[in-house]
PDB file of N, CA and C in Angstrom:
ATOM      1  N   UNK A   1     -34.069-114.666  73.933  1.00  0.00           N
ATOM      2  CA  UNK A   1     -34.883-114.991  72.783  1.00  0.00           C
ATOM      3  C   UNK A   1     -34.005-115.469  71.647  1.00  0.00           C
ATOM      4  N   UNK A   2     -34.481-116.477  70.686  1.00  0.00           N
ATOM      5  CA  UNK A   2     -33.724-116.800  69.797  1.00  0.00           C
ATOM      6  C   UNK A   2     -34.209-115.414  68.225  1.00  0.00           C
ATOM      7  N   UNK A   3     -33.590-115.658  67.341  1.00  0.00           N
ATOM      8  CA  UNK A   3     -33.324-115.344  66.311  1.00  0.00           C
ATOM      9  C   UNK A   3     -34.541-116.035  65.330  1.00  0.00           C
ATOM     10  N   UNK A   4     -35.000-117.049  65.338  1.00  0.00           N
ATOM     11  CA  UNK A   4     -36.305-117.559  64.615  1.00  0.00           C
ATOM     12  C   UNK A   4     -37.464-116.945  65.069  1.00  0.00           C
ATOM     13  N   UNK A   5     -37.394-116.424  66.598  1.00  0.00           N
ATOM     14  CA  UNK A   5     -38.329-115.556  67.256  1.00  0.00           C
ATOM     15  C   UNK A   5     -39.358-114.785  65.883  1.00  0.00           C
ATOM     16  N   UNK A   6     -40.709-114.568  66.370  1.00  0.00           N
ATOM     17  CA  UNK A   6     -41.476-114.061  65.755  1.00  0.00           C
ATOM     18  C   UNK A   6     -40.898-112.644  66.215  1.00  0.00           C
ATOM     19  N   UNK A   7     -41.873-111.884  65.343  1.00  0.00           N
ATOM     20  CA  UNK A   7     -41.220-110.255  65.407  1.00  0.00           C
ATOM     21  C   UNK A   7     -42.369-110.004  66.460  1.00  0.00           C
ATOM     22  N   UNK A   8     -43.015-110.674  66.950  1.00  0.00           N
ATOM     23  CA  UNK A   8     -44.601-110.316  67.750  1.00  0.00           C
ATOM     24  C   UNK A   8     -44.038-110.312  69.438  1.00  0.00           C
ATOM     25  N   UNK A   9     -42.620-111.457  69.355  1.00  0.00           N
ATOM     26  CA  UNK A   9     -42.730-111.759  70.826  1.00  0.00           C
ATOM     27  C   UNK A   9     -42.105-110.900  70.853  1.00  0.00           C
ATOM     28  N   UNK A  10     -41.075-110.260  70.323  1.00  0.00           N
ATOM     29  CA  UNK A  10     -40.186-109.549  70.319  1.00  0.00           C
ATOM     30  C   UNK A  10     -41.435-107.893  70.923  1.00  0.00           C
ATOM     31  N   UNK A  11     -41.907-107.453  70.284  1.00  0.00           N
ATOM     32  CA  UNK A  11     -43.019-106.442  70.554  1.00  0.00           C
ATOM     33  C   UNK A  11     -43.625-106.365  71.775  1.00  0.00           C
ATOM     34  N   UNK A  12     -44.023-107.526  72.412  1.00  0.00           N
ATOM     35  CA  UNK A  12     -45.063-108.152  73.525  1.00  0.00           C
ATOM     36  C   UNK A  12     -44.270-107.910  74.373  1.00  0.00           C
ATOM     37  N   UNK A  13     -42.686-108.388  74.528  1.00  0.00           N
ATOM     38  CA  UNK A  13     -41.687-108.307  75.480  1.00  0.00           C
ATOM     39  C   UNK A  13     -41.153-106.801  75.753  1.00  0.00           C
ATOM     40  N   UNK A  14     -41.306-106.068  74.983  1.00  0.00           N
ATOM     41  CA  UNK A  14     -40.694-104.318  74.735  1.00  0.00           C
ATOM     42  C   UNK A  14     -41.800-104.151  75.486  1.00  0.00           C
ATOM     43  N   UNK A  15     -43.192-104.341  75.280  1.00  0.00           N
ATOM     44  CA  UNK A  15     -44.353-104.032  75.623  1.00  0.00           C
ATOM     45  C   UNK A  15     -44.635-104.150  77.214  1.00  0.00           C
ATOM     46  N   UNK A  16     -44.420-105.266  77.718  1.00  0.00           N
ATOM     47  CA  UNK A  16     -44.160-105.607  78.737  1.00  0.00           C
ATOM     48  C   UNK A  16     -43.294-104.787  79.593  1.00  0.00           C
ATOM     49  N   UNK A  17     -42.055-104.774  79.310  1.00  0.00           N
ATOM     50  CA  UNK A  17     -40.866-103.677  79.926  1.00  0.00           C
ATOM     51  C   UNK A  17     -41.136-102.775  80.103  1.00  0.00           C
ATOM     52  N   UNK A  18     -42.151-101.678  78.994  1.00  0.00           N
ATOM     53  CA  UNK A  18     -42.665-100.455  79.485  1.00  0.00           C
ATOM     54  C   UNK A  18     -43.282-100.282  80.376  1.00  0.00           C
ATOM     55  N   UNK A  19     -44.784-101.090  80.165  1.00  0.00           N
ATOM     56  CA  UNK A  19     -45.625-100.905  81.289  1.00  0.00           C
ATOM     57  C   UNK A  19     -45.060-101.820  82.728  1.00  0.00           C
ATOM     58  N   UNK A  20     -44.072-102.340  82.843  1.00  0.00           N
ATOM     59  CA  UNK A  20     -43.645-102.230  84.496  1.00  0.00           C
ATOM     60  C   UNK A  20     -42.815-100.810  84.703  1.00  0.00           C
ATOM     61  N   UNK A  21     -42.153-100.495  84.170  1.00  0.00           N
ATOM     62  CA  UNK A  21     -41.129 -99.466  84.115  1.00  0.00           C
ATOM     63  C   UNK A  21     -42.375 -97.977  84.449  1.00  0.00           C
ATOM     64  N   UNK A  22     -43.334 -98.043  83.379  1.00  0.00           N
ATOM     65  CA  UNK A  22     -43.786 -97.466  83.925  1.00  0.00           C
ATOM     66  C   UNK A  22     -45.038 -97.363  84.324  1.00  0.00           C
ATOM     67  N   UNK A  23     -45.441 -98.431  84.840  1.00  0.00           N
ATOM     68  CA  UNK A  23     -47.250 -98.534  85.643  1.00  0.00           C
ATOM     69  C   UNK A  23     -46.240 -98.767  87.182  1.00  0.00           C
ATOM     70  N   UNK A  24     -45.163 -99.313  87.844  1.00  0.00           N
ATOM     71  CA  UNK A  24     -44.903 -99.097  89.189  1.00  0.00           C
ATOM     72  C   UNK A  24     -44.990 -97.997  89.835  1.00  0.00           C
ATOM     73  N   UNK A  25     -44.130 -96.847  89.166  1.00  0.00           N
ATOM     74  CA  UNK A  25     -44.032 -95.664  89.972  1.00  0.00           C
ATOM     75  C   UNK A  25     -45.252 -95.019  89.964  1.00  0.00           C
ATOM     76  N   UNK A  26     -45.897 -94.850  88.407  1.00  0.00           N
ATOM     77  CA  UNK A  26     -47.409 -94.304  88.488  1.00  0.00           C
ATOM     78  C   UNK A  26     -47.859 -94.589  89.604  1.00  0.00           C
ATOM     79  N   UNK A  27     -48.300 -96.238  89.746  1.00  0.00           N
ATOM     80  CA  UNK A  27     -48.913 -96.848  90.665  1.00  0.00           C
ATOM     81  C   UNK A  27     -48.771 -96.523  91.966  1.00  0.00           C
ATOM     82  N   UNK A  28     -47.801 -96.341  92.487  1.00  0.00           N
ATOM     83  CA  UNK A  28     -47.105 -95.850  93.809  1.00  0.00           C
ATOM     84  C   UNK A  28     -47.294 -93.985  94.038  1.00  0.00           C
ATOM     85  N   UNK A  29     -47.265 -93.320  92.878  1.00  0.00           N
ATOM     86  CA  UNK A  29     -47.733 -91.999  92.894  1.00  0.00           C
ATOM     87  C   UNK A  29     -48.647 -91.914  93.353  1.00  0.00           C
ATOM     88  N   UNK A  30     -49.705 -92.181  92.596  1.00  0.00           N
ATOM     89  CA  UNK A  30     -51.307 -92.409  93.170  1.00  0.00           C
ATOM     90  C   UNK A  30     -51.382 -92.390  94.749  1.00  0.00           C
ATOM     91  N   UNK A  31     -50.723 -93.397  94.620  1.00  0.00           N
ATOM     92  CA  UNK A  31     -51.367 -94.249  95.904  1.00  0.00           C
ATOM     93  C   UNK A  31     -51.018 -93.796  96.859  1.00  0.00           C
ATOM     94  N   UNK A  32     -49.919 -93.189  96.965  1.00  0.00           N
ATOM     95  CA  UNK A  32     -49.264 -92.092  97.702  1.00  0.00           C
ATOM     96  C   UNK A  32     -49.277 -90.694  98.146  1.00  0.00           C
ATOM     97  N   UNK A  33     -50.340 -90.786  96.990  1.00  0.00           N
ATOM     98  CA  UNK A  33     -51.286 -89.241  96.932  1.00  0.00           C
ATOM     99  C   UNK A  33     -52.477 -89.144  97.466  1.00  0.00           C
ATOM    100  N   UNK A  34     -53.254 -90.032  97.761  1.00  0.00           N
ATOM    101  CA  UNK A  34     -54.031 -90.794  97.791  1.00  0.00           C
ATOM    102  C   UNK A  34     -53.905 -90.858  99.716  1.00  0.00           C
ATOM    103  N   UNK A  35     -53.069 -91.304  99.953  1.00  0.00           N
ATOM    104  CA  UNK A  35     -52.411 -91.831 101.437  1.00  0.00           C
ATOM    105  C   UNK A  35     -52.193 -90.312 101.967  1.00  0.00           C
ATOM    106  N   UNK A  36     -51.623 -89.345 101.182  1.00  0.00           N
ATOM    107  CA  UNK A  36     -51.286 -88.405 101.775  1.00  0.00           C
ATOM    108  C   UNK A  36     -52.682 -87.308 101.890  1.00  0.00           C
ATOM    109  N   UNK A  37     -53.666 -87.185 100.681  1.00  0.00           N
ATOM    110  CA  UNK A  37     -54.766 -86.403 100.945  1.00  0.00           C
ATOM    111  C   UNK A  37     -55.688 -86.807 101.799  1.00  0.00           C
ATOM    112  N   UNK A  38     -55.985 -88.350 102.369  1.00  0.00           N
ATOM    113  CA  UNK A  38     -56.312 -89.142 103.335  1.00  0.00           C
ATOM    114  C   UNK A  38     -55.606 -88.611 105.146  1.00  0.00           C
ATOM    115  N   UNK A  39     -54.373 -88.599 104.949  1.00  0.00           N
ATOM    116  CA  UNK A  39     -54.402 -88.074 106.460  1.00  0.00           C
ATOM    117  C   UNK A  39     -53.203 -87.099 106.515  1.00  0.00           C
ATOM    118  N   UNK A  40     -53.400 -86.288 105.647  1.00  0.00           N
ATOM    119  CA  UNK A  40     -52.450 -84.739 105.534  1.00  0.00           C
ATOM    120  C   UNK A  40     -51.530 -84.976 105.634  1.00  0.00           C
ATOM    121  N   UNK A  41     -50.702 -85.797 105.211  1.00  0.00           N
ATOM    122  CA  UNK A  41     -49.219 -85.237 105.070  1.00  0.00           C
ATOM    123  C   UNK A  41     -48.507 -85.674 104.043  1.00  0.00           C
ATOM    124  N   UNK A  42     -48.440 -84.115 103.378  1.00  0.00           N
ATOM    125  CA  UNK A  42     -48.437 -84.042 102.297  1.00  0.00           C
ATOM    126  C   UNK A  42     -47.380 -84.667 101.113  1.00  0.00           C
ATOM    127  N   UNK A  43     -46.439 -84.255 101.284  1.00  0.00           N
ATOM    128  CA  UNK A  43     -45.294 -85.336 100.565  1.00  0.00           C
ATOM    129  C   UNK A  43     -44.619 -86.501 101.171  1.00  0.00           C
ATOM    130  N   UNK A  44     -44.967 -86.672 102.080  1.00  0.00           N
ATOM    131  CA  UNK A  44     -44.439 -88.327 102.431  1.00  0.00           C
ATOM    132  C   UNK A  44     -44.488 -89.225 102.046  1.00  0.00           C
ATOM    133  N   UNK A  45     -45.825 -89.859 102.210  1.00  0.00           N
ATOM    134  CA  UNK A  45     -45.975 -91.106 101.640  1.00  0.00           C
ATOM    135  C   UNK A  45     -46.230 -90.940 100.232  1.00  0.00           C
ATOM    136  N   UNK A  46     -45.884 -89.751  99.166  1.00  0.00           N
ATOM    137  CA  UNK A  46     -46.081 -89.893  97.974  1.00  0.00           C
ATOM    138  C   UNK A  46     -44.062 -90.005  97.037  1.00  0.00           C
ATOM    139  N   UNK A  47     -43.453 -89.866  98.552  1.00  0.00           N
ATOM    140  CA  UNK A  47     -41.999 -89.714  97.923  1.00  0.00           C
ATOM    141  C   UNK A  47     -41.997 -91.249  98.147  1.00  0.00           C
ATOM    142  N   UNK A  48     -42.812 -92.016  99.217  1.00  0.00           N
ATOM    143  CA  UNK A  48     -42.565 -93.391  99.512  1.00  0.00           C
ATOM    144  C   UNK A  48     -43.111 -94.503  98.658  1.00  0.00           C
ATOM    145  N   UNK A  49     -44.201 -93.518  98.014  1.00  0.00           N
ATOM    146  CA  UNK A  49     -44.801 -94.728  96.982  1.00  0.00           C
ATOM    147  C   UNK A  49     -44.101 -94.675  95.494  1.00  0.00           C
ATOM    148  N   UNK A  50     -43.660 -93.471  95.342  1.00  0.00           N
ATOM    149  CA  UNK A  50     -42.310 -92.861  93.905  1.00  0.00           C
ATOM    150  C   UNK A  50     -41.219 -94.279  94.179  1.00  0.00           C
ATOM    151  N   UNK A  51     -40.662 -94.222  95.374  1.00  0.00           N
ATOM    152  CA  UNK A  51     -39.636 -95.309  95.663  1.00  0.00           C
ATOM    153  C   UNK A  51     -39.960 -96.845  95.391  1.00  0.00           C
ATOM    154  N   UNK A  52     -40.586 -97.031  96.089  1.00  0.00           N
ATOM    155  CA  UNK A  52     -41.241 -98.084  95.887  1.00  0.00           C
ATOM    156  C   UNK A  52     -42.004 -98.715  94.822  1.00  0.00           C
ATOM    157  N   UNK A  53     -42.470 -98.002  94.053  1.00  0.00           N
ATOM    158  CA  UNK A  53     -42.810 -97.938  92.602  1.00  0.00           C
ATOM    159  C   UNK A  53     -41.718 -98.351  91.687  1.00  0.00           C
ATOM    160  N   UNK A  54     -41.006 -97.482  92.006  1.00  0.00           N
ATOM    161  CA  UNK A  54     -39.649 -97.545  91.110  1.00  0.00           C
ATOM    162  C   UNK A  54     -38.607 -99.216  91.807  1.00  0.00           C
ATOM    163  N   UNK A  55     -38.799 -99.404  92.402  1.00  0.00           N
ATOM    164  CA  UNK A  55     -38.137-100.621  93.300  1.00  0.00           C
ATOM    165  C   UNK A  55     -38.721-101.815  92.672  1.00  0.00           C
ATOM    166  N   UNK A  56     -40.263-101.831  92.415  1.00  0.00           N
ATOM    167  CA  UNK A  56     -41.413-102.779  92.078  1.00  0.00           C
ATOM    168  C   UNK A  56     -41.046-103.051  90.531  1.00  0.00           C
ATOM    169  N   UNK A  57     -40.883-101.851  89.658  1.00  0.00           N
ATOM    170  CA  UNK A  57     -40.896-101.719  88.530  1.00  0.00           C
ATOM    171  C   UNK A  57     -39.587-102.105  88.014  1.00  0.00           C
ATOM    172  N   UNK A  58     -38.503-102.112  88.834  1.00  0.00           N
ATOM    173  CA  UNK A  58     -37.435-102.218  88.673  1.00  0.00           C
ATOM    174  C   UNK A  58     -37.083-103.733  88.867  1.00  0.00           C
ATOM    175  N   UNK A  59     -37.279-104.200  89.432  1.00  0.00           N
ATOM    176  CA  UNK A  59     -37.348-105.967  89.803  1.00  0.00           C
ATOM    177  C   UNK A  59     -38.502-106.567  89.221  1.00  0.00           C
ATOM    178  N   UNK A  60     -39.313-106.209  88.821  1.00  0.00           N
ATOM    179  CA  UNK A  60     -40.427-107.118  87.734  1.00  0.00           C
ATOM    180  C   UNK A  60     -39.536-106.925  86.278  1.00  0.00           C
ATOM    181  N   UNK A  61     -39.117-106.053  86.033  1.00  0.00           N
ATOM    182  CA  UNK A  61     -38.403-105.928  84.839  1.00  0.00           C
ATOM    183  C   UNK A  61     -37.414-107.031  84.889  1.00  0.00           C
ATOM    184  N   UNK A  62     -36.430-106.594  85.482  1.00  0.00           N
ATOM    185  CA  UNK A  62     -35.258-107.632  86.184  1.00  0.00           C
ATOM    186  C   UNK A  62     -35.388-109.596  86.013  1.00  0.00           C
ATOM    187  N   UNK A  63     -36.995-109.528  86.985  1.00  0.00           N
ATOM    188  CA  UNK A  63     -37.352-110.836  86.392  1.00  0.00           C
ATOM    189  C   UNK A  63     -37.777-111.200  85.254  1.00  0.00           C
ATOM    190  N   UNK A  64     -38.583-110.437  84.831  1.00  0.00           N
ATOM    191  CA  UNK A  64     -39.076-110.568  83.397  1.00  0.00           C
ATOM    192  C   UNK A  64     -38.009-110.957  82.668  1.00  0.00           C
ATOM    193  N   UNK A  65     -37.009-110.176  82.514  1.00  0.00           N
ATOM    194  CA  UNK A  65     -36.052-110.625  81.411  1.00  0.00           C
ATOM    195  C   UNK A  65     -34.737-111.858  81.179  1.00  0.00           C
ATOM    196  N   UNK A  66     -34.816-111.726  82.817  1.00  0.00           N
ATOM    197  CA  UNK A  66     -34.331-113.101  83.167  1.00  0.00           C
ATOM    198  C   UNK A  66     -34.977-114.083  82.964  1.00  0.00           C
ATOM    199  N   UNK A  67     -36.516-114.503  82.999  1.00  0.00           N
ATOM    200  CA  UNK A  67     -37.217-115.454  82.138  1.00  0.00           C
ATOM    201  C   UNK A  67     -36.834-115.839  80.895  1.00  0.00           C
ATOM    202  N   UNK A  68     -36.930-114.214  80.084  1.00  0.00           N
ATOM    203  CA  UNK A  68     -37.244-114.809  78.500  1.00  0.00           C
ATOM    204  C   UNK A  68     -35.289-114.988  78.123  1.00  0.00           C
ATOM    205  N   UNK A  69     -34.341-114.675  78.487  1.00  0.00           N
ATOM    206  CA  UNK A  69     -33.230-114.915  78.574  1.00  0.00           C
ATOM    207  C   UNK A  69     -32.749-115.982  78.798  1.00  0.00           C
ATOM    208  N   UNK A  70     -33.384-116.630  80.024  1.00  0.00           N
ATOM    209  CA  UNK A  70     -33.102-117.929  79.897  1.00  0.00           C
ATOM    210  C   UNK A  70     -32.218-118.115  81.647  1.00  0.00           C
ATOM    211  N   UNK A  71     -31.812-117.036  81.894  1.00  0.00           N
ATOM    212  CA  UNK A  71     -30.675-117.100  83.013  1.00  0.00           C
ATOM    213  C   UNK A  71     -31.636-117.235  84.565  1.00  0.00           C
ATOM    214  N   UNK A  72     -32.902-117.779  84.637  1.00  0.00           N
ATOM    215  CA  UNK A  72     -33.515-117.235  86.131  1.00  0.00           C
ATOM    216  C   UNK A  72     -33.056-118.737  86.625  1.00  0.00           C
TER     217      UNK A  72
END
């Protein structure tokens, strides 16, 4: 981002970073909980959707900022 930047994009972009950071793993909690009260077993697929969440959230970020940076 440049320096003439509005103070808004600047906000929108913080804004952004959170909710991947943290709507992946949520997302993968759930769903994982979800998977596991569905056919009993119980912490597996909820340690698999934690991972994967965090993997998702972690590389949307990654790209994201490589966009507004300039480097993708």
């Amino acid at each position: 981002m440049k320096k003439t930047d509005p103070p808004f994009k600047a906000m929108a972009l913080t804004s952004m970073i959170t909710s991947q950071l943290a709507g992946g793993p949520l997302a993968g909690v759930f769903l994982g909980k979800w998977i596991d009260s569905h056919y009993s077993t119980e912490p597996i697929f909820l340690i698999i959707g934690l991972l994967l969440g965090l993997g998702a959230g972690t590389y949307g970020t990654i790209h994201l900022v490589r966009k507004y940076t300039g480097d993708d």
